[in-house]
N, C-alpha and C. Protein backbone atom coordinates (compact mmCIF):
# COMPACT_ATOMS: atom_id res chain seq x y z
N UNK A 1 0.87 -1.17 0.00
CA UNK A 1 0.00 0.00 0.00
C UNK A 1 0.91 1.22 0.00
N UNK A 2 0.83 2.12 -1.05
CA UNK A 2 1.10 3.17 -1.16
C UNK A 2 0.94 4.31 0.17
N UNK A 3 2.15 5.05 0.35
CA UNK A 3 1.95 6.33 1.19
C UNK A 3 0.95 7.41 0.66
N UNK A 4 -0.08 7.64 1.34
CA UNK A 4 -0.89 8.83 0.30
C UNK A 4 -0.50 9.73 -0.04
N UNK A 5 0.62 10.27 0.96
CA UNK A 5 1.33 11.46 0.36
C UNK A 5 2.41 10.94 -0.93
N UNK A 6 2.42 10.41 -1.30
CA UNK A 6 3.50 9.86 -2.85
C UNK A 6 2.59 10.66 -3.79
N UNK A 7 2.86 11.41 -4.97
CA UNK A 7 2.44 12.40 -5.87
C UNK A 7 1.88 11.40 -6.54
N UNK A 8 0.91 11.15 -7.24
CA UNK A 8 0.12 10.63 -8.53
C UNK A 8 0.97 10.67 -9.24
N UNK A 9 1.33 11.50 -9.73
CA UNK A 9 1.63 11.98 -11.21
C UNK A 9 3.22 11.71 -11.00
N UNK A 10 3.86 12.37 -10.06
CA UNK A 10 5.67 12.25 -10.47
C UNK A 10 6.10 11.06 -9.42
N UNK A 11 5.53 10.33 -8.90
CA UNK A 11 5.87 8.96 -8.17
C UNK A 11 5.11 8.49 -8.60
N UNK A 12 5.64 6.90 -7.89
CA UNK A 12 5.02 6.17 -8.24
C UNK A 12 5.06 4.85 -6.82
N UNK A 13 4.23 3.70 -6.26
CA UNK A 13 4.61 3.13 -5.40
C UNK A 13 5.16 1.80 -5.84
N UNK A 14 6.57 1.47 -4.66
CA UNK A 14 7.70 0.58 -5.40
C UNK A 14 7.49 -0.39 -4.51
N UNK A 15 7.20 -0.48 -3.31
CA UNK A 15 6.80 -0.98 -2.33
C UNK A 15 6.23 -0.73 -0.98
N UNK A 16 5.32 -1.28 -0.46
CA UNK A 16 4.75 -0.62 0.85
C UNK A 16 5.39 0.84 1.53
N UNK A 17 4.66 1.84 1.31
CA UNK A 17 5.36 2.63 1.98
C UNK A 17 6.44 3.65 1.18
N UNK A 18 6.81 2.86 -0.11
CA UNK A 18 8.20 3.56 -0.67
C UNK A 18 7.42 4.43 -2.09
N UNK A 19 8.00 5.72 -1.66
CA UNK A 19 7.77 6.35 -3.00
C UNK A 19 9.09 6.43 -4.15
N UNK A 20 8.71 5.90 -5.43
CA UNK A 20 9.70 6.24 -6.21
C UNK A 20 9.32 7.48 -7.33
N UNK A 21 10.59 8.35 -7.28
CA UNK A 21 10.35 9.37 -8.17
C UNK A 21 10.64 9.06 -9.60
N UNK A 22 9.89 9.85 -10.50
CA UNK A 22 10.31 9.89 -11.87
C UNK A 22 10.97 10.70 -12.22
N UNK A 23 11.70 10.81 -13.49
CA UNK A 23 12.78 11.59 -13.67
C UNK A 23 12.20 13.09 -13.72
N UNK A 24 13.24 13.48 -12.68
CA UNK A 24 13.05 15.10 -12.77
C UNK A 24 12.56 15.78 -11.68
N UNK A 25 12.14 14.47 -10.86
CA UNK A 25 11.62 14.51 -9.20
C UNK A 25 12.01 14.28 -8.42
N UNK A 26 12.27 14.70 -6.95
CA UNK A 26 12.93 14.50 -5.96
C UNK A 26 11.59 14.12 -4.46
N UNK A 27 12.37 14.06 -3.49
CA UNK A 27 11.90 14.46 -2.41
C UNK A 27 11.21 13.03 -1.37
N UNK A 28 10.45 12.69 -0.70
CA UNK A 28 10.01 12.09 0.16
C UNK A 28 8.87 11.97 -0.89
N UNK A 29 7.99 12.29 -1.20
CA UNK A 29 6.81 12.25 -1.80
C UNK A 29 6.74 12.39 -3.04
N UNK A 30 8.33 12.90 -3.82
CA UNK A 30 8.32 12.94 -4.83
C UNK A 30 7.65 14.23 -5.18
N UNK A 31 7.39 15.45 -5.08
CA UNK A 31 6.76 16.60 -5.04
C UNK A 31 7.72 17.94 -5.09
N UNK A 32 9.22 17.83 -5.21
CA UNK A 32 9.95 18.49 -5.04
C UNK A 32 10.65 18.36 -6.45
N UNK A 33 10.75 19.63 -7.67
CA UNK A 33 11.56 19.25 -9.26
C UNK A 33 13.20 19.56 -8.76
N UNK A 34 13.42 18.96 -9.96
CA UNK A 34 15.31 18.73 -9.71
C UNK A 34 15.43 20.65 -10.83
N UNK A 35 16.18 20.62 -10.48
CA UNK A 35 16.49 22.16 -11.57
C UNK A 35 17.37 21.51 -12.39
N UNK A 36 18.04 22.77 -12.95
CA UNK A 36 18.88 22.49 -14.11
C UNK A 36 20.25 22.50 -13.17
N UNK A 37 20.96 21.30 -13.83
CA UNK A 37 22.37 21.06 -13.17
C UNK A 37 23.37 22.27 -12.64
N UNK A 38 23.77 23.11 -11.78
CA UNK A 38 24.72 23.96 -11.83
C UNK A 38 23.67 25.27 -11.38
N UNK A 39 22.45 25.18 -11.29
CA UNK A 39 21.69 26.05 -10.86
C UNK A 39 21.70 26.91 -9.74
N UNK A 40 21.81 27.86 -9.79
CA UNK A 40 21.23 28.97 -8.31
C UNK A 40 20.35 28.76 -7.30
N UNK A 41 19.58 28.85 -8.37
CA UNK A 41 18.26 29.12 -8.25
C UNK A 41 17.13 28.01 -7.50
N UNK A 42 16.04 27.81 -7.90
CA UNK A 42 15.25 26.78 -8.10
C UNK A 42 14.54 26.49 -9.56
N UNK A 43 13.50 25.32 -9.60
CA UNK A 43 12.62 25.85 -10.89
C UNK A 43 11.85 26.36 -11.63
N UNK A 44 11.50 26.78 -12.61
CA UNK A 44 10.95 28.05 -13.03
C UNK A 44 9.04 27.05 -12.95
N UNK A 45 8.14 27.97 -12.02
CA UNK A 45 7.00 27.14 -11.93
C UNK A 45 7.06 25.63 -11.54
N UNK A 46 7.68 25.23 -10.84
CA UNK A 46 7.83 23.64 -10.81
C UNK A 46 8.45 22.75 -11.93
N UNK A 47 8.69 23.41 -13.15
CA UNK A 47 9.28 22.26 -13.89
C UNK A 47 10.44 21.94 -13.79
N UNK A 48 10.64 20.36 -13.62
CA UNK A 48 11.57 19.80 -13.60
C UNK A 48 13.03 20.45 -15.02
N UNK A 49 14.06 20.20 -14.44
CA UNK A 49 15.04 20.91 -15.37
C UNK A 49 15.05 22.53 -16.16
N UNK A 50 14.45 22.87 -15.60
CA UNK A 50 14.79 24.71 -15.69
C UNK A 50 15.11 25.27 -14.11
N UNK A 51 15.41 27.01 -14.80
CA UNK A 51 16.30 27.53 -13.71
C UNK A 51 15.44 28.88 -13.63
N UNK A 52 15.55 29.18 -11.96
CA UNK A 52 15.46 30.50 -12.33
C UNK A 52 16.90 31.68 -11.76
N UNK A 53 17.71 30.96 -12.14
CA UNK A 53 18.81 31.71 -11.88
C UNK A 53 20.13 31.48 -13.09
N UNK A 54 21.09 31.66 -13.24
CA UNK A 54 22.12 31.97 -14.37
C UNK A 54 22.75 30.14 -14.12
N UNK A 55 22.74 29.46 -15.37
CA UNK A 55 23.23 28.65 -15.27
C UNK A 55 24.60 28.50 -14.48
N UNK A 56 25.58 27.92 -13.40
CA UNK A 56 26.65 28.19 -12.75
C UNK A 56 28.20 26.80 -13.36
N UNK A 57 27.46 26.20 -14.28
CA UNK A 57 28.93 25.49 -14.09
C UNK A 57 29.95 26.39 -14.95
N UNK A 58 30.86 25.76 -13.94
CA UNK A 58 32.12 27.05 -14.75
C UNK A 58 32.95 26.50 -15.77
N UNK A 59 33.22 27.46 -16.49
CA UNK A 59 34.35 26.97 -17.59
C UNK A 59 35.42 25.73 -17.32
N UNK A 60 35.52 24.87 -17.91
CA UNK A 60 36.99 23.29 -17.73
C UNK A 60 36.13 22.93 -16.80
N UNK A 61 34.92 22.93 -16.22
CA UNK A 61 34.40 21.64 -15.57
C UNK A 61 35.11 20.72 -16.21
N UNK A 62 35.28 19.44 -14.85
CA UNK A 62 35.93 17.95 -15.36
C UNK A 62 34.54 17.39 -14.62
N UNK A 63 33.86 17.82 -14.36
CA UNK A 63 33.16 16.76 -13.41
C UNK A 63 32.00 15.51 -14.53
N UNK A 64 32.22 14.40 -13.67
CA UNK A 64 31.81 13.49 -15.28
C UNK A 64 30.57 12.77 -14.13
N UNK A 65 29.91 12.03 -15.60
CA UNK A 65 29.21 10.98 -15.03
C UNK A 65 29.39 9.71 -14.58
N UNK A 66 29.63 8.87 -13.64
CA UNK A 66 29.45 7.70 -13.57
C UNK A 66 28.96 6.57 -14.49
N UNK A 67 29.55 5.31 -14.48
CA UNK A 67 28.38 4.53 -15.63
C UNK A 67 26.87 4.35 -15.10
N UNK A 68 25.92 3.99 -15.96
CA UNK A 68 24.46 3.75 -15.27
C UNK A 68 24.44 2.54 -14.32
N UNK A 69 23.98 3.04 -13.06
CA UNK A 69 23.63 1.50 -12.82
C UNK A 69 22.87 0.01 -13.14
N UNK A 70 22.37 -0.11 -12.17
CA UNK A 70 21.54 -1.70 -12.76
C UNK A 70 20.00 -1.59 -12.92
N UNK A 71 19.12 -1.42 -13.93
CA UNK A 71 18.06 -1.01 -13.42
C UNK A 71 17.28 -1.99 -12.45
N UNK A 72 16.37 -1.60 -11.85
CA UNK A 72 15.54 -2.07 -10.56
C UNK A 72 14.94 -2.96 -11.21
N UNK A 73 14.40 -3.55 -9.99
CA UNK A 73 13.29 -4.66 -10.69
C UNK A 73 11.83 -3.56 -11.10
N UNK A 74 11.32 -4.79 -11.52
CA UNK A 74 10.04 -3.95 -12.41
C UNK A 74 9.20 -3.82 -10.93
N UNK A 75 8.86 -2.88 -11.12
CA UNK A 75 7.36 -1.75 -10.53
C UNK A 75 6.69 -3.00 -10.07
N UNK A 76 6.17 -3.70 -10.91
CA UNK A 76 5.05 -4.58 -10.90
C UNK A 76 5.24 -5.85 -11.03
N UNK A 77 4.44 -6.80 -10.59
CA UNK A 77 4.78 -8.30 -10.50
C UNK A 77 4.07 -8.64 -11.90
N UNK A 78 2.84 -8.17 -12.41
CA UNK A 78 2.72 -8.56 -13.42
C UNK A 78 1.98 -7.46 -14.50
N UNK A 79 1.65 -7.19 -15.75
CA UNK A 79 1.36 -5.71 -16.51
C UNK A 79 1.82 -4.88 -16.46
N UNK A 80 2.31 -4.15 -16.72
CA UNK A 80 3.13 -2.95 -17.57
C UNK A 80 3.35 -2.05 -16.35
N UNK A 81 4.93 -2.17 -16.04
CA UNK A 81 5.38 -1.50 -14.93
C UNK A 81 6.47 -0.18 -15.48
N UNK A 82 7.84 0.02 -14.04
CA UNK A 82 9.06 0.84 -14.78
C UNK A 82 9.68 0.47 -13.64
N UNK A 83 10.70 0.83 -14.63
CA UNK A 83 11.70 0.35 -14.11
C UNK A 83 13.02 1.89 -14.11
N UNK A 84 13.82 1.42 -12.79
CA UNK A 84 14.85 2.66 -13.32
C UNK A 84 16.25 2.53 -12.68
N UNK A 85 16.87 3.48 -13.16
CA UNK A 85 18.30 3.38 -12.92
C UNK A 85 19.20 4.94 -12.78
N UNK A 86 20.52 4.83 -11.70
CA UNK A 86 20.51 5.74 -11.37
C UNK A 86 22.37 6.10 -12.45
N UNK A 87 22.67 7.35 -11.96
CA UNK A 87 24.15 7.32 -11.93
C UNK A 87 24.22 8.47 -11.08
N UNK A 88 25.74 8.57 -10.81
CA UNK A 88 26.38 9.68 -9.66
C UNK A 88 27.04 10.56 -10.75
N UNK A 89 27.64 11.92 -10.03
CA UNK A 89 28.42 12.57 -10.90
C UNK A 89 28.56 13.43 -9.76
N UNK A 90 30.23 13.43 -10.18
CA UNK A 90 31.38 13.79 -9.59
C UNK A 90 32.80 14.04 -10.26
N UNK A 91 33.53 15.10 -9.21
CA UNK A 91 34.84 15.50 -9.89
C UNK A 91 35.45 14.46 -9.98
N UNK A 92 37.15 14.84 -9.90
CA UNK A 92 37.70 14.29 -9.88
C UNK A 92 38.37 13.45 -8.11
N UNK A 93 38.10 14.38 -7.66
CA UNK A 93 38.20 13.89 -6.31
C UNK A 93 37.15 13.08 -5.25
N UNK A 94 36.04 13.08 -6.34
CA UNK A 94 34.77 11.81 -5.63
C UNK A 94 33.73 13.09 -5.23
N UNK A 95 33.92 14.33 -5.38
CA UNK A 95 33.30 15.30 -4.83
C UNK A 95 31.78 15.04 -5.54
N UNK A 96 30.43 15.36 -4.94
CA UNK A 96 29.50 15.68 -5.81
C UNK A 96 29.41 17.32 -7.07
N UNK A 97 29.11 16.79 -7.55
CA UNK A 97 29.87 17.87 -9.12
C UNK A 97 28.26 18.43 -10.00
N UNK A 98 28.69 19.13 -11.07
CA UNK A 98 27.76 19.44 -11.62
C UNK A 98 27.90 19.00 -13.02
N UNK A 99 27.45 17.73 -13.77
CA UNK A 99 26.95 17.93 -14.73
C UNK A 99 25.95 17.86 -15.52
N UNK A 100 25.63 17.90 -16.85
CA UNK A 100 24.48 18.71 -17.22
C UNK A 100 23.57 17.01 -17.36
N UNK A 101 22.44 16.97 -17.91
CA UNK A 101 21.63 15.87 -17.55
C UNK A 101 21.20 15.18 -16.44
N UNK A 102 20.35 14.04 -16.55
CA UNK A 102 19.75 13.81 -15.06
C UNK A 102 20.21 12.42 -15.26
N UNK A 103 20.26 12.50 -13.74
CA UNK A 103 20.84 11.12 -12.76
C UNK A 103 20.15 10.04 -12.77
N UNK A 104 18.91 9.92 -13.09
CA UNK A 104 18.12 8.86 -13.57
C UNK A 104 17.98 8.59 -14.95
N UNK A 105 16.89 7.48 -14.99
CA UNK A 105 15.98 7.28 -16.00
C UNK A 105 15.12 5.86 -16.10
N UNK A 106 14.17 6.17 -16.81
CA UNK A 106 13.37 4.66 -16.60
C UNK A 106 12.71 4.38 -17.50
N UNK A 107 12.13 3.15 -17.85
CA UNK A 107 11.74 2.52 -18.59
C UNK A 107 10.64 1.65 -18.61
N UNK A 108 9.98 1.42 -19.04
CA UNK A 108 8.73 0.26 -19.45
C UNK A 108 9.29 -1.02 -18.97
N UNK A 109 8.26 -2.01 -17.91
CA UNK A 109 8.83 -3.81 -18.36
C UNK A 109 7.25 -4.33 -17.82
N UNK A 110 7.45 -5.30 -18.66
CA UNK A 110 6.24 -6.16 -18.56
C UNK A 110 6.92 -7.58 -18.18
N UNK A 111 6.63 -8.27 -17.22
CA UNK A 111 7.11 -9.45 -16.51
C UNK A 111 5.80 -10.78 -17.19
N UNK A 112 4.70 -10.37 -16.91
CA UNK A 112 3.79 -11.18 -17.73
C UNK A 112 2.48 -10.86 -17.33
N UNK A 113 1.27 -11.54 -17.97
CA UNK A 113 -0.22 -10.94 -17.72
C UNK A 113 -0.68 -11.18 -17.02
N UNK A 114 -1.15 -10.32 -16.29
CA UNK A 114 -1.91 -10.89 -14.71
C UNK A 114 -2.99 -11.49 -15.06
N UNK A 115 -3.08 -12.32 -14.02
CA UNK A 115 -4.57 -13.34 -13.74
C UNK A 115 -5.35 -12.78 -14.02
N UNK A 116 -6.40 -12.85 -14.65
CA UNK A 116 -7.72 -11.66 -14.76
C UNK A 116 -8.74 -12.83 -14.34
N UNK A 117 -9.35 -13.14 -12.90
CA UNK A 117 -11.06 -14.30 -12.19
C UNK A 117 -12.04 -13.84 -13.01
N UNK A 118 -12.57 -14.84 -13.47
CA UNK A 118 -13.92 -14.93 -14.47
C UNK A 118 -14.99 -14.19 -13.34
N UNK A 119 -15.87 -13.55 -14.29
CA UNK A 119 -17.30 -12.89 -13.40
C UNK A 119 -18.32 -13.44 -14.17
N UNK A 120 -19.82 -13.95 -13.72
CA UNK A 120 -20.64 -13.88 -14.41
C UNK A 120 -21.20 -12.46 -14.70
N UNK A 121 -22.13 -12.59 -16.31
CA UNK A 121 -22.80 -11.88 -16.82
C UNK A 121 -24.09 -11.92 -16.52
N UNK A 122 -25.13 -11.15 -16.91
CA UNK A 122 -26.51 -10.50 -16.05
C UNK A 122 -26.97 -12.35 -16.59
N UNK A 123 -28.15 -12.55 -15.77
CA UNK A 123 -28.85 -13.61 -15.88
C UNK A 123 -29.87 -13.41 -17.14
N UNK A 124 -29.89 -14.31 -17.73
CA UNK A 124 -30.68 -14.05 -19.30
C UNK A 124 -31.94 -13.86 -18.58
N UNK A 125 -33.55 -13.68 -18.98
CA UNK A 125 -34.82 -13.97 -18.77
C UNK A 125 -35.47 -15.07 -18.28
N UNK A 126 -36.25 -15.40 -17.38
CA UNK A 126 -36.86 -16.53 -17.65
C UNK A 126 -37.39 -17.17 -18.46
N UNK A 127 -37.46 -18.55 -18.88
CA UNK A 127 -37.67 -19.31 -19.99
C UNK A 127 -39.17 -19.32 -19.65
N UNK A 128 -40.16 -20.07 -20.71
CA UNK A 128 -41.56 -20.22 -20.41
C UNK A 128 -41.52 -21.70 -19.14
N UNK A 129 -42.18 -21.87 -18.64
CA UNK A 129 -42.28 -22.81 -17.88
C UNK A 129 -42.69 -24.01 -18.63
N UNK A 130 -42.11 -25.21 -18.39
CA UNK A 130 -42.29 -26.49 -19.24
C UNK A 130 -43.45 -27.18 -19.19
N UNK A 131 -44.14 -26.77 -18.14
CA UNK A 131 -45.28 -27.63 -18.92
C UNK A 131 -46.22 -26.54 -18.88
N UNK A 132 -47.69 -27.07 -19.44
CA UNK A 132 -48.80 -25.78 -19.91
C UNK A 132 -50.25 -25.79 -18.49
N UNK A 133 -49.90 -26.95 -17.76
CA UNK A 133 -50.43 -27.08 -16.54
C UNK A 133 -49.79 -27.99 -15.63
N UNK A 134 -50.30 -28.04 -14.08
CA UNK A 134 -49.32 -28.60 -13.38
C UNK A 134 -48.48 -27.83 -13.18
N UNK A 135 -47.74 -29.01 -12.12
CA UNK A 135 -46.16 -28.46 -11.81
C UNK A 135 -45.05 -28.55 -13.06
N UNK A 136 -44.22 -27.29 -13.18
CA UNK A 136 -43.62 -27.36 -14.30
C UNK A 136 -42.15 -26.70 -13.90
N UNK A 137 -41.19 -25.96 -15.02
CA UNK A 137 -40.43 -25.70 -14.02
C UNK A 137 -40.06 -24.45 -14.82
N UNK A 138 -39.33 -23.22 -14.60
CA UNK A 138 -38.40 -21.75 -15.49
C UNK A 138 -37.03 -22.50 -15.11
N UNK A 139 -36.55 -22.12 -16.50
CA UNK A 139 -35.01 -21.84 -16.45
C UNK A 139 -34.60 -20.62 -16.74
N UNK A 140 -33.30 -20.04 -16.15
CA UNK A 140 -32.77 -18.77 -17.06
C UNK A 140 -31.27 -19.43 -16.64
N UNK A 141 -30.35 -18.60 -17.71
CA UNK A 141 -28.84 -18.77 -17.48
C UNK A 141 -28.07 -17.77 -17.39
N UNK A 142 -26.60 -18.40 -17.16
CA UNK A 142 -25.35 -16.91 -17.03
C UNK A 142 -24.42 -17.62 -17.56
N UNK A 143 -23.77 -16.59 -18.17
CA UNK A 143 -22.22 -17.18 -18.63
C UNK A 143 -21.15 -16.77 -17.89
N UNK A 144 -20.31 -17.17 -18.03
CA UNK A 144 -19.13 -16.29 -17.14
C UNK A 144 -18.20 -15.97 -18.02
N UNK A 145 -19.02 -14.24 -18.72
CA UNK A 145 -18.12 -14.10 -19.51
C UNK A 145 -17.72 -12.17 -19.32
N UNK A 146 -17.74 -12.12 -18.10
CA UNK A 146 -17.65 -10.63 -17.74
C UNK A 146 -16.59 -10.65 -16.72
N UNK A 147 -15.26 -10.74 -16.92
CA UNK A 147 -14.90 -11.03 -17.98
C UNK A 147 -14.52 -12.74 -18.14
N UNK A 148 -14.17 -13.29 -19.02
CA UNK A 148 -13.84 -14.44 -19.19
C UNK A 148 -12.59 -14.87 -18.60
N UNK A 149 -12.52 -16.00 -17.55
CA UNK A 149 -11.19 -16.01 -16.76
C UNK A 149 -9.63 -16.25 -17.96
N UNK A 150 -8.86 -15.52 -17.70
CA UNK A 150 -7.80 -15.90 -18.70
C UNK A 150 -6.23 -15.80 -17.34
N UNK A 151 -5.09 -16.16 -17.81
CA UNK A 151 -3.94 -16.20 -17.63
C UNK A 151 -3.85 -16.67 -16.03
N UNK A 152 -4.63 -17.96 -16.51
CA UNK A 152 -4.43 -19.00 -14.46
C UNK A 152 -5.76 -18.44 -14.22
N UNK A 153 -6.65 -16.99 -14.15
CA UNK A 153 -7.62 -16.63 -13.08
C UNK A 153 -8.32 -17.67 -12.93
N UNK A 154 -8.98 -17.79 -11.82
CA UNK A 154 -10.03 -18.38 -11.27
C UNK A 154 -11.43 -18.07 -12.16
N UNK A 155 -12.06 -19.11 -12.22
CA UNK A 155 -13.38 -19.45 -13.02
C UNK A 155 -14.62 -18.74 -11.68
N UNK A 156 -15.16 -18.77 -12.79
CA UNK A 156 -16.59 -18.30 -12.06
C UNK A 156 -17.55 -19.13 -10.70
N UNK A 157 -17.80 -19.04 -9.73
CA UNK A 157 -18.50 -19.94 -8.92
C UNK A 157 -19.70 -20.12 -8.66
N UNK A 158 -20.27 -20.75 -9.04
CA UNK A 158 -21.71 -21.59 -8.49
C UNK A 158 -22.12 -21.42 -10.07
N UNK A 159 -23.03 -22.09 -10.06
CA UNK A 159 -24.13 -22.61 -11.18
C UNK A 159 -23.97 -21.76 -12.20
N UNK A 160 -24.38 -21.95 -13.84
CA UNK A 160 -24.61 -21.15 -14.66
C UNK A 160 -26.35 -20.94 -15.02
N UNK A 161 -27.10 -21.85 -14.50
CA UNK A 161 -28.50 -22.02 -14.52
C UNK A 161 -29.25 -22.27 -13.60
């Protein structure tokens, strides 16, 4: 279960409790934009990667990126998750540094299709009753096709008639 405070829109939940940001987002909740590398300032209206101050890295910056790391496991156990990965950047002396681009990034993974449990559909009408006097009997039916169980789900339970 997701923290309610995790942003809709620029997080996302990675596990109980954990908010993960998307690129360009920071913070506990993910609610906080990254500026532009070398920045003063903060960002211009909330968007991620602008400034509102004079870009600052200085001339012969050496400061580099790291290689990417490993990306994470997928978001999701099964249907269309993300996945992401980080890098550092730093001088030459291990210092945190400024260069230009972002420290993340992420990606799409699909692991496989979730179970989708069969539901029945509305019960058809009653049938005429079988005989024309006497005891006789109505039928009506259901299918279980709302939706139709696919990938392992569980089938529909009790009777179709």
């Amino acid at each position: 279960i997701c923290r309610d405070s995790c942003h809709p829109v620029n997080g996302y939940c990675h596990s109980p409790g954990e908010c993960i940001c998307r690129n360009g987002w920071t913070g506990r909740d993910c609610n906080e934009c990254v500026p532009y590398p070398g920045c003063k300032g903060t960002c211009v209206n909330n968007v991620p990667w602008t400034c509102t101050d004079i870009d600052t890295i200085p001339p012969g910056n050496t400061d580099e990126w790291s290689a990417w790391g490993r990306w994470s496991t997928c978001s999701r156990t099964c249907g269309d998750g993300t996945q992401i990965r980080a890098r550092t950047c730093a001088d030459h002396n291990g210092v945190s540094g400024n260069c230009r681009g972002s420290s993340t990034e992420s990606r799409r993974c699909s692991i496989s299709n979730c179970k989708i449990d069969g539901h029945w559909a509305e019960w058809t009408r009653w049938a005429p009753c079988s005989a024309s006097c006497g005891t006789g009997s109505k039928t009506r039916f259901r299918s279980c096709s709302n939706p139709i169980p696919r990938y392992g789900g569980k089938p529909c339970a009790g009777l179709d008639r």
